[in-house]
C-alpha atoms as a PDB file:
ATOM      1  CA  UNK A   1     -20.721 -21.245 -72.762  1.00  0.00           C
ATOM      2  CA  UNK A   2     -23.117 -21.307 -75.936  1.00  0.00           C
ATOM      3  CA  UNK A   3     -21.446 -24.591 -77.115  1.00  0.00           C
ATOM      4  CA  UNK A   4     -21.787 -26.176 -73.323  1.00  0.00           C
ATOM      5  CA  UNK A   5     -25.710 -25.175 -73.251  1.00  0.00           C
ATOM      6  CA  UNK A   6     -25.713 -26.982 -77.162  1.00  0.00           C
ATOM      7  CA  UNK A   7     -24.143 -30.011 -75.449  1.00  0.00           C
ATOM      8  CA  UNK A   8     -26.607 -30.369 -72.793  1.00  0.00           C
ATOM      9  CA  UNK A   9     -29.486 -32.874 -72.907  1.00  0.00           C
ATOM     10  CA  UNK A  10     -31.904 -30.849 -74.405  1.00  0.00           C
ATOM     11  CA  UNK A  11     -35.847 -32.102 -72.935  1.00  0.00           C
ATOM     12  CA  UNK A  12     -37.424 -34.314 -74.561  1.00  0.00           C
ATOM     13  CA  UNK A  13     -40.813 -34.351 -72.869  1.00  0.00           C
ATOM     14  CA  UNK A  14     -42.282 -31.076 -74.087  1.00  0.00           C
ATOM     15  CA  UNK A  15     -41.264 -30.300 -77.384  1.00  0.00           C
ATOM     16  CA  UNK A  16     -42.267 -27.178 -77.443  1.00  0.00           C
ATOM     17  CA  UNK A  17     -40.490 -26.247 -74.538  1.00  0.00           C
ATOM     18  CA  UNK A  18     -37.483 -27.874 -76.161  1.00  0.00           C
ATOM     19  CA  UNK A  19     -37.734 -25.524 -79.192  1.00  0.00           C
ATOM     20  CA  UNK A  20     -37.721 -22.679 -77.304  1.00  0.00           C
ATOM     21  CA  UNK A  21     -34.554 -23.162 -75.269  1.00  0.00           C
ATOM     22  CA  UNK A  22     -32.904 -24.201 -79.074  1.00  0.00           C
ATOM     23  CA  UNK A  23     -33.856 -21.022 -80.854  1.00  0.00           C
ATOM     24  CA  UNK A  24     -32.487 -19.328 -78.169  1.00  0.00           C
ATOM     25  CA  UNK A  25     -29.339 -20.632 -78.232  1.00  0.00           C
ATOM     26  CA  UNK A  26     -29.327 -20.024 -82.276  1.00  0.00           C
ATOM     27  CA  UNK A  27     -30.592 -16.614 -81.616  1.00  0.00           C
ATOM     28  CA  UNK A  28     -27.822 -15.904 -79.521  1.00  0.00           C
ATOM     29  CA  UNK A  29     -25.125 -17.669 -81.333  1.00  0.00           C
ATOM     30  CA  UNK A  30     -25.954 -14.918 -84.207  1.00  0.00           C
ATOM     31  CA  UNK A  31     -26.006 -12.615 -81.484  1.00  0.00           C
ATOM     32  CA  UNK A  32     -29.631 -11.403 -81.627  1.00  0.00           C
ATOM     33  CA  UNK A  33     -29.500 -11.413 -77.512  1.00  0.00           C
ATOM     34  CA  UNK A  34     -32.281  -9.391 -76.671  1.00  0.00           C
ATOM     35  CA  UNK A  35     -34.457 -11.999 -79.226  1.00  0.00           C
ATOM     36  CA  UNK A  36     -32.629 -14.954 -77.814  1.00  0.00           C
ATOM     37  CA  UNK A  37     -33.629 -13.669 -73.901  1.00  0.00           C
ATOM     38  CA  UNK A  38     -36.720 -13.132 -75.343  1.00  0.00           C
ATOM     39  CA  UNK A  39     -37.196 -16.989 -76.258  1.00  0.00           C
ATOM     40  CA  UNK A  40     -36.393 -17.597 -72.656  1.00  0.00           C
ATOM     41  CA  UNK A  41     -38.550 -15.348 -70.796  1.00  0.00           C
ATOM     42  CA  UNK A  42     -41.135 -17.407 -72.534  1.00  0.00           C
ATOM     43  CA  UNK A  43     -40.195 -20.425 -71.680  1.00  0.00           C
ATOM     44  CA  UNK A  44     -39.561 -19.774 -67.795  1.00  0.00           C
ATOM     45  CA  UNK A  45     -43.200 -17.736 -67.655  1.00  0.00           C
ATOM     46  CA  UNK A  46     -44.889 -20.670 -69.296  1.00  0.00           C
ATOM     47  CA  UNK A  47     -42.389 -23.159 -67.166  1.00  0.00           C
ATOM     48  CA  UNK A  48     -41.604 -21.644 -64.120  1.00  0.00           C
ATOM     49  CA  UNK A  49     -41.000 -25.379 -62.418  1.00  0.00           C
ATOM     50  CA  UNK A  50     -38.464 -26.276 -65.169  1.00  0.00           C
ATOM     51  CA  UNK A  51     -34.530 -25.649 -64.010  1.00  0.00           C
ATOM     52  CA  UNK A  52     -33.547 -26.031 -67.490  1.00  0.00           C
ATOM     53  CA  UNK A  53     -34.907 -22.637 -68.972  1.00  0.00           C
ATOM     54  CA  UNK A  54     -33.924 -20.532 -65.768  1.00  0.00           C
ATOM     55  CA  UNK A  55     -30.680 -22.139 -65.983  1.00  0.00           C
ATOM     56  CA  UNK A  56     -30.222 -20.788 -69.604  1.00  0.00           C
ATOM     57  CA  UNK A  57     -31.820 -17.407 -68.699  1.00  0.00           C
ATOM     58  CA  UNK A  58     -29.143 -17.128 -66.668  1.00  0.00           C
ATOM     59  CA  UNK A  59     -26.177 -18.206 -68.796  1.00  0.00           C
ATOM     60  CA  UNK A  60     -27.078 -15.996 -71.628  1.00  0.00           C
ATOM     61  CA  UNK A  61     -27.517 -13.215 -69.064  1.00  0.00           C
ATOM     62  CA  UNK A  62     -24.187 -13.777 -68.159  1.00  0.00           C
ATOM     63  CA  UNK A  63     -23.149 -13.843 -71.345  1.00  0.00           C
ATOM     64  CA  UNK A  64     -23.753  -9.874 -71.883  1.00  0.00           C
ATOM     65  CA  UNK A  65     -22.811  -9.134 -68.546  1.00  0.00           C
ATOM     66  CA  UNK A  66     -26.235  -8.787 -66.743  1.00  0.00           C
ATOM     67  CA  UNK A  67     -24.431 -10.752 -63.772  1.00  0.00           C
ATOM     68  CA  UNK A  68     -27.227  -9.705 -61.281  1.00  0.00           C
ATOM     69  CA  UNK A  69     -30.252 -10.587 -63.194  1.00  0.00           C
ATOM     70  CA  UNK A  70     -28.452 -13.901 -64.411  1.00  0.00           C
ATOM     71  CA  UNK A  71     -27.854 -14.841 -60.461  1.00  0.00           C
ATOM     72  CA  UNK A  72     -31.477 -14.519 -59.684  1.00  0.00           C
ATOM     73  CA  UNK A  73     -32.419 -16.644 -62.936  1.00  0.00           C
ATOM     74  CA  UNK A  74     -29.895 -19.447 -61.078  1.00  0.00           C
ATOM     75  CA  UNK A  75     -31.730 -19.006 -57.834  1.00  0.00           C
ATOM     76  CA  UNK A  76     -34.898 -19.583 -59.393  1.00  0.00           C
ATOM     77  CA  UNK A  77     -32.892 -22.780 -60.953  1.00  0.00           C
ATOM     78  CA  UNK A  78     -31.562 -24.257 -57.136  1.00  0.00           C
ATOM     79  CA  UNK A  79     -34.873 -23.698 -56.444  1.00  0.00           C
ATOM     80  CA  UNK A  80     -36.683 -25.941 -58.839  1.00  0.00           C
ATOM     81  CA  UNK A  81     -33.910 -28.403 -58.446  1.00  0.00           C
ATOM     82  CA  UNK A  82     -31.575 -28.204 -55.806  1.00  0.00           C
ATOM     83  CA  UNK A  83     -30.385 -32.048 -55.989  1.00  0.00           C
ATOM     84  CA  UNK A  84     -28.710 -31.090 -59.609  1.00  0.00           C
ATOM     85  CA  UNK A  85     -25.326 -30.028 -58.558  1.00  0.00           C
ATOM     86  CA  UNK A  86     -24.443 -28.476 -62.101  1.00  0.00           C
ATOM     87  CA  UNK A  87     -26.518 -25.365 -61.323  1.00  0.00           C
ATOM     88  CA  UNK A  88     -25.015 -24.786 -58.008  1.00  0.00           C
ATOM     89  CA  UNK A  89     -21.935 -24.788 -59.844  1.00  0.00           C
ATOM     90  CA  UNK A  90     -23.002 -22.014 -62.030  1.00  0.00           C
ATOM     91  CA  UNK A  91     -24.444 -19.982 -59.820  1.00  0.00           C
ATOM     92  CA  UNK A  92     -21.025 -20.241 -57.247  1.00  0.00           C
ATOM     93  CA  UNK A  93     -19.397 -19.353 -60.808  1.00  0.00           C
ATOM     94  CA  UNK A  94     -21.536 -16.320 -61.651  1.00  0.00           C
ATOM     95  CA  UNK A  95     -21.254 -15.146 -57.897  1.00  0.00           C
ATOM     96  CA  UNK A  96     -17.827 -15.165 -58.090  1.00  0.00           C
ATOM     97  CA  UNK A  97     -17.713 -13.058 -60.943  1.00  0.00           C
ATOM     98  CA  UNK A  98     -19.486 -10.407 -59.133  1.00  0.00           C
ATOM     99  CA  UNK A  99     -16.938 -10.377 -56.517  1.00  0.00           C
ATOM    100  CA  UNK A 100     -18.854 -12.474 -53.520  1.00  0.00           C
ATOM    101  CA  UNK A 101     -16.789 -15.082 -52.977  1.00  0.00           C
ATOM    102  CA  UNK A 102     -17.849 -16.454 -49.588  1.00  0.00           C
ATOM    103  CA  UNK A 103     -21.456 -16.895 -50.904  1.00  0.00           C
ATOM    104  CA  UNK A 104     -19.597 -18.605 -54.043  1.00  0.00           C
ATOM    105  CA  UNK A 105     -17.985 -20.999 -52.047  1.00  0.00           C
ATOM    106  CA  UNK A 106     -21.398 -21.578 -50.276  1.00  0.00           C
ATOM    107  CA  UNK A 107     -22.651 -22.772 -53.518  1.00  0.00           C
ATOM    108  CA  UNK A 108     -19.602 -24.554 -54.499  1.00  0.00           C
ATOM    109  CA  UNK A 109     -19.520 -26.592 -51.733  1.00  0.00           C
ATOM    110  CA  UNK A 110     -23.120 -27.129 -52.003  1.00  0.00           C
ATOM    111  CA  UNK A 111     -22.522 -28.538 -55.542  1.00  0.00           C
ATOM    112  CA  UNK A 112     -19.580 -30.560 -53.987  1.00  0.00           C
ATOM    113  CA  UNK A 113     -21.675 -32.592 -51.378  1.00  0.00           C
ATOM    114  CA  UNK A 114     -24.292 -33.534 -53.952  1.00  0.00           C
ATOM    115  CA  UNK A 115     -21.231 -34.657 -56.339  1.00  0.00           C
ATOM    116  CA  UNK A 116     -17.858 -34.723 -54.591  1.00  0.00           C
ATOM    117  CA  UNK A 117     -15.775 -35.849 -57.772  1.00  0.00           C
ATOM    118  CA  UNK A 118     -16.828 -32.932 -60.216  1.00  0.00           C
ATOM    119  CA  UNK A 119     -13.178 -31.298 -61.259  1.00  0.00           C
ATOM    120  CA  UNK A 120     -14.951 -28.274 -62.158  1.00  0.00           C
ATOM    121  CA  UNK A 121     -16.280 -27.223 -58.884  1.00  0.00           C
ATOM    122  CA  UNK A 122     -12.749 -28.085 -57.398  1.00  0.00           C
ATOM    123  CA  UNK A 123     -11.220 -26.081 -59.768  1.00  0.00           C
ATOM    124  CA  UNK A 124     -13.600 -23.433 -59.184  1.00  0.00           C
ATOM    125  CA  UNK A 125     -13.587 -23.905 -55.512  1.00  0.00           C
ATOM    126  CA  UNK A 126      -9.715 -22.874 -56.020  1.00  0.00           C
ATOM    127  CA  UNK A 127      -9.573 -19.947 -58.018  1.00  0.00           C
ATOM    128  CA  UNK A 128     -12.086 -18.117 -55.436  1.00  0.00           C
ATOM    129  CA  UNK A 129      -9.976 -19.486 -52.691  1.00  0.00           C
ATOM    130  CA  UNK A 130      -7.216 -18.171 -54.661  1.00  0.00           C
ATOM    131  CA  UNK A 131      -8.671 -14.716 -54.193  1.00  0.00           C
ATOM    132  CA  UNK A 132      -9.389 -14.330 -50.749  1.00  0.00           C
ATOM    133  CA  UNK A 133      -5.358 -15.256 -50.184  1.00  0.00           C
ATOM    134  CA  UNK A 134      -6.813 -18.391 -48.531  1.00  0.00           C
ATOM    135  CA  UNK A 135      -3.503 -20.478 -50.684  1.00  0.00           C
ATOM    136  CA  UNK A 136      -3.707 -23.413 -48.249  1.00  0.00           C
ATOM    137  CA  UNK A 137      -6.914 -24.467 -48.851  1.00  0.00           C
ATOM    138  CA  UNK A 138      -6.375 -23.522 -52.792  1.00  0.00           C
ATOM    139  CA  UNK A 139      -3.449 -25.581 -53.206  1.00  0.00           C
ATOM    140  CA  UNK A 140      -5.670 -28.641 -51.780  1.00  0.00           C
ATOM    141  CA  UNK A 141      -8.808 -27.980 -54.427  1.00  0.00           C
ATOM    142  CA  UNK A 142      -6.181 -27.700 -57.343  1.00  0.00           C
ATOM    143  CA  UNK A 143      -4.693 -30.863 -56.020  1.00  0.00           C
ATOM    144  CA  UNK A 144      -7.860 -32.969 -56.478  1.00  0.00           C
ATOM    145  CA  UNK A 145      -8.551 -31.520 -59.828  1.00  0.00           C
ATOM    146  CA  UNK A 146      -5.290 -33.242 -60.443  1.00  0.00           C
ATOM    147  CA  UNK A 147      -6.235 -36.303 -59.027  1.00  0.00           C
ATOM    148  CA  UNK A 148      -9.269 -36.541 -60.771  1.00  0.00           C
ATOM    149  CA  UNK A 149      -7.913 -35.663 -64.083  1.00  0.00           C
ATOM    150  CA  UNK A 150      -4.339 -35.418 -64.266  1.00  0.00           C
ATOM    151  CA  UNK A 151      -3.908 -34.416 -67.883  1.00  0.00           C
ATOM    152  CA  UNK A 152      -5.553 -30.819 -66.615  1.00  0.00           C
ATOM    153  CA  UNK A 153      -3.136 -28.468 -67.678  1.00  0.00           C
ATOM    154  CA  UNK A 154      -4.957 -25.594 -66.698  1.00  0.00           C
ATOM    155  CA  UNK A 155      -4.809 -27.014 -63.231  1.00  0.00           C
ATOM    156  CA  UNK A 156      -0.969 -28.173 -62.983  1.00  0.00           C
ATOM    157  CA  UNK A 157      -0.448 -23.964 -64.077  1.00  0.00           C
ATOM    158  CA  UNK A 158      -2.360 -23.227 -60.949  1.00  0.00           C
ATOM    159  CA  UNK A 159      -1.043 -25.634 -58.540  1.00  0.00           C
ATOM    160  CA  UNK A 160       2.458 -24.436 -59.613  1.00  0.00           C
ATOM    161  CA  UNK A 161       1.399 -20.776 -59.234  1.00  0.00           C
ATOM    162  CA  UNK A 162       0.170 -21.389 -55.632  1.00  0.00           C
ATOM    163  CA  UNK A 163       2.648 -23.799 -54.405  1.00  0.00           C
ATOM    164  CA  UNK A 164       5.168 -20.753 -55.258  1.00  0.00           C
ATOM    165  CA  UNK A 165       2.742 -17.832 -53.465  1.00  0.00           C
ATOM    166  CA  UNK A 166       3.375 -19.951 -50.212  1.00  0.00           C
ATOM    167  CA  UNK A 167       6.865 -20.153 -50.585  1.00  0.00           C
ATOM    168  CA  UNK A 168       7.011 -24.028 -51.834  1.00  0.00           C
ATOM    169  CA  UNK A 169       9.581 -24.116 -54.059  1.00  0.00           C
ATOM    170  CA  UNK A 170      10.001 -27.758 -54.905  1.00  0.00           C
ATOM    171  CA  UNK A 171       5.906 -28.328 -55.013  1.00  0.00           C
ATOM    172  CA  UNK A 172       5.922 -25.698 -57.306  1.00  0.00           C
ATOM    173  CA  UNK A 173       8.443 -26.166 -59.790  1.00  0.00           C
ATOM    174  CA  UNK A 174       7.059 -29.772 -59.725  1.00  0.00           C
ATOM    175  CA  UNK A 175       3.627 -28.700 -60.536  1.00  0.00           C
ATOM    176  CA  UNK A 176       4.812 -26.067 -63.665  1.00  0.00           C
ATOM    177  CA  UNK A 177       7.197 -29.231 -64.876  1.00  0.00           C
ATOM    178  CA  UNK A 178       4.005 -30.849 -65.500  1.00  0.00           C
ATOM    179  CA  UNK A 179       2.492 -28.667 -66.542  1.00  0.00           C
ATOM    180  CA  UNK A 180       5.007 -27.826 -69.544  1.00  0.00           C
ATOM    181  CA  UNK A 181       5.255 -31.523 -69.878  1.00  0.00           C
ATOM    182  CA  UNK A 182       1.351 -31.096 -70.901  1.00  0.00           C
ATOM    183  CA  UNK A 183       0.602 -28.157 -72.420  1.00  0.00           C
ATOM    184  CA  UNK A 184       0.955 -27.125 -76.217  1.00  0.00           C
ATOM    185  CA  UNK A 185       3.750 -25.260 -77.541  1.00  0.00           C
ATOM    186  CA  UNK A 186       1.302 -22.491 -77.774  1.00  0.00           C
ATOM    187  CA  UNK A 187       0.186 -22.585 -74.493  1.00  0.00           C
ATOM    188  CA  UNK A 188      -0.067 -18.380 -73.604  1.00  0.00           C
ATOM    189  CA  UNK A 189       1.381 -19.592 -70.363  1.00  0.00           C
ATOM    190  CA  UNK A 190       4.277 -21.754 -71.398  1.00  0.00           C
ATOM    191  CA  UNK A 191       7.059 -18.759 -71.615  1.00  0.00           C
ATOM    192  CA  UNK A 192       6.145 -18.118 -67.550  1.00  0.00           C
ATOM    193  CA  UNK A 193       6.376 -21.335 -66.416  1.00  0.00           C
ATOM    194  CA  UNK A 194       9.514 -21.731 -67.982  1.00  0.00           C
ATOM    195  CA  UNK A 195      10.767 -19.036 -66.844  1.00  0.00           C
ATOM    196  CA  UNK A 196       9.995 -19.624 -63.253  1.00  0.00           C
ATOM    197  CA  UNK A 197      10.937 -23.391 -63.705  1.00  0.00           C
ATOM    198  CA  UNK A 198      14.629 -22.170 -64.412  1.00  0.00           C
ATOM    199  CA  UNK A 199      14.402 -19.407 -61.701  1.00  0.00           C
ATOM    200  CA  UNK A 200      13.502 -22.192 -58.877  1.00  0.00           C
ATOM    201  CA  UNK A 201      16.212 -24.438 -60.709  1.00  0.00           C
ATOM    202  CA  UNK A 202      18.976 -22.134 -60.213  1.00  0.00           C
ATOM    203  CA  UNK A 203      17.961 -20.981 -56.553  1.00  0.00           C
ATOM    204  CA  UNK A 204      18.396 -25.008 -55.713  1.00  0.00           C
ATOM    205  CA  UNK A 205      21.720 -24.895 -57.852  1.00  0.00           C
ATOM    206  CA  UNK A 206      22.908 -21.642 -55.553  1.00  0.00           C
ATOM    207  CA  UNK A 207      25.534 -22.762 -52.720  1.00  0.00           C
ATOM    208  CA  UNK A 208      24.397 -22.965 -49.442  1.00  0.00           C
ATOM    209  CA  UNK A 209      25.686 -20.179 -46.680  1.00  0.00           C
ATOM    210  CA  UNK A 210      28.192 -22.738 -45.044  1.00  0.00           C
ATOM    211  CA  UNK A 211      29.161 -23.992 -48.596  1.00  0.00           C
ATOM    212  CA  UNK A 212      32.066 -22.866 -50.122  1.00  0.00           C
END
C-alpha cells in the first residue's frame, strides 16, 4: 500500500502540503508510524477540504491495524470528494476488513457507478460477495475482472474456486486451466489448482451409471 500511495499523483498546487503527505510516506516506509501519522494529522487540520491527506490518514492507519480510525479518515475523504471513485474503493476495502460487508458493498458499488470498468472494485466486489456465500453474484464480479483484464491470475484462481463451491465443474476446471496457463511456477496456489484440475478431470473420465 506504501508503494501505491508513492505512485499516486502527488499535488502540485500547495507545495507544502505536498511535502507533508511525502515525508509521511518516508516516515512510514522506515516505519516511524506514529511520526509518519503525525505528518498527516497536520496536513488534514491545516487541509481539512483536501481528500488526498484524509485518504492517506487512512491508509497508513490501516496499515497498523487502526481499521476504525482509518474508516472515519475515508469518510472524511467521500466527503470532500465523493465523485473520485478510488476512495470509495478504499473505504468498501477497509470496511470489509472489519467484517461489514453489506456497508462494503455499499461503497463498492458506489465506486462502481462513478467508474464501472475499474477491475479492482469488481474484484473486490467478489471476494466480499464471496463471504456472505452470495457465489452467484461472485462468480459474475470475478467474471468481469476477467473481461477487463484477462491476464488476472489472481482472478482466474477465484473464478475457478467459485465455479467449483456451486457445483460447476466444467466452469471451474476451465477457470483453474487458465489460471495455471498464467501463473508462475511459483505461484503459492499452483499445487491446488492442479490438484483440483486432475480431480474434476478424472470425475469426467469416471463411467457413467448406465455405462458399462
Amino acid at each position: 500500500m506504501l508503494e501505491w500511495l508513492k505512485r499516486r499523483q502527488a499535488p502540485t498546487d500547495s507545495p507544502e502540503f505536498a511535502a507533508l503527505l511525502s515525508d509521511a510516506v518516508s516516515l512510514a516506509e522506515r516505519h516511524e508510524h506514529e511520526a509518519a501519522l503525525e505528518c498527516c494529522a497536520r496536513a488534514t487540520k491545516r487541509w481539512p477540504e483536501r481528500p488526498e491527506g484524509w485518504l492517506q490518514r487512512g491508509v497508513l492507519l490501516a496499515e497498523v491495524g487502526r481499521l476504525e480510525e482509518a474508516v472515519r479518515c475515508l469518510e472524511h475523504a467521500t466527503a470532500a470528494a465523493p465523485e473520485q471513485p478510488d476512495l470509495w474503493l478504499h473505504h468498501g476495502h477497509l470496511l470489509d476488513r472489519l467484517g461489514r460487508c453489506d456497508a462494503a458493498l455499499v461503497s463498492i458499488d458506489r465506486c462502481l457507478r462513478l467508474d464501472p470498468d475499474l477491475a479492482d472494485a469488481h474484484r473486490l466486489r467478489g471476494e466480499v460477495l464471496w463471504h456472505l456465500k452470495r457465489l452467484g453474484a461472485a462468480a459474475l464480479a470475478f467474471e468481469r475482472v476477467v473481461q477487463l483484464v484477462p491476464d488476472d491470475v489472481e482472478a482466474w484462481y477465484e473464478l475457478g474456486r467459485t465455479h467449483g463451491m456451486e457445483g460447476d465443474s466444467v466452469k471451474s476446471r476451465a477457470a483453474f486451466e487458465r489460471f495455471l496457463a498464467l501463473a508462475p511456477a511459483d505461484h503459492p496456489q499452483r499445487e491446488d489448482a492442479e490438484r483440483v484440475v486432475r480431480l474434476l478431470a478424472a470425475r469426467e473420465e469416471e463411467p457413467g451409471p448406465h455405462e458399462s
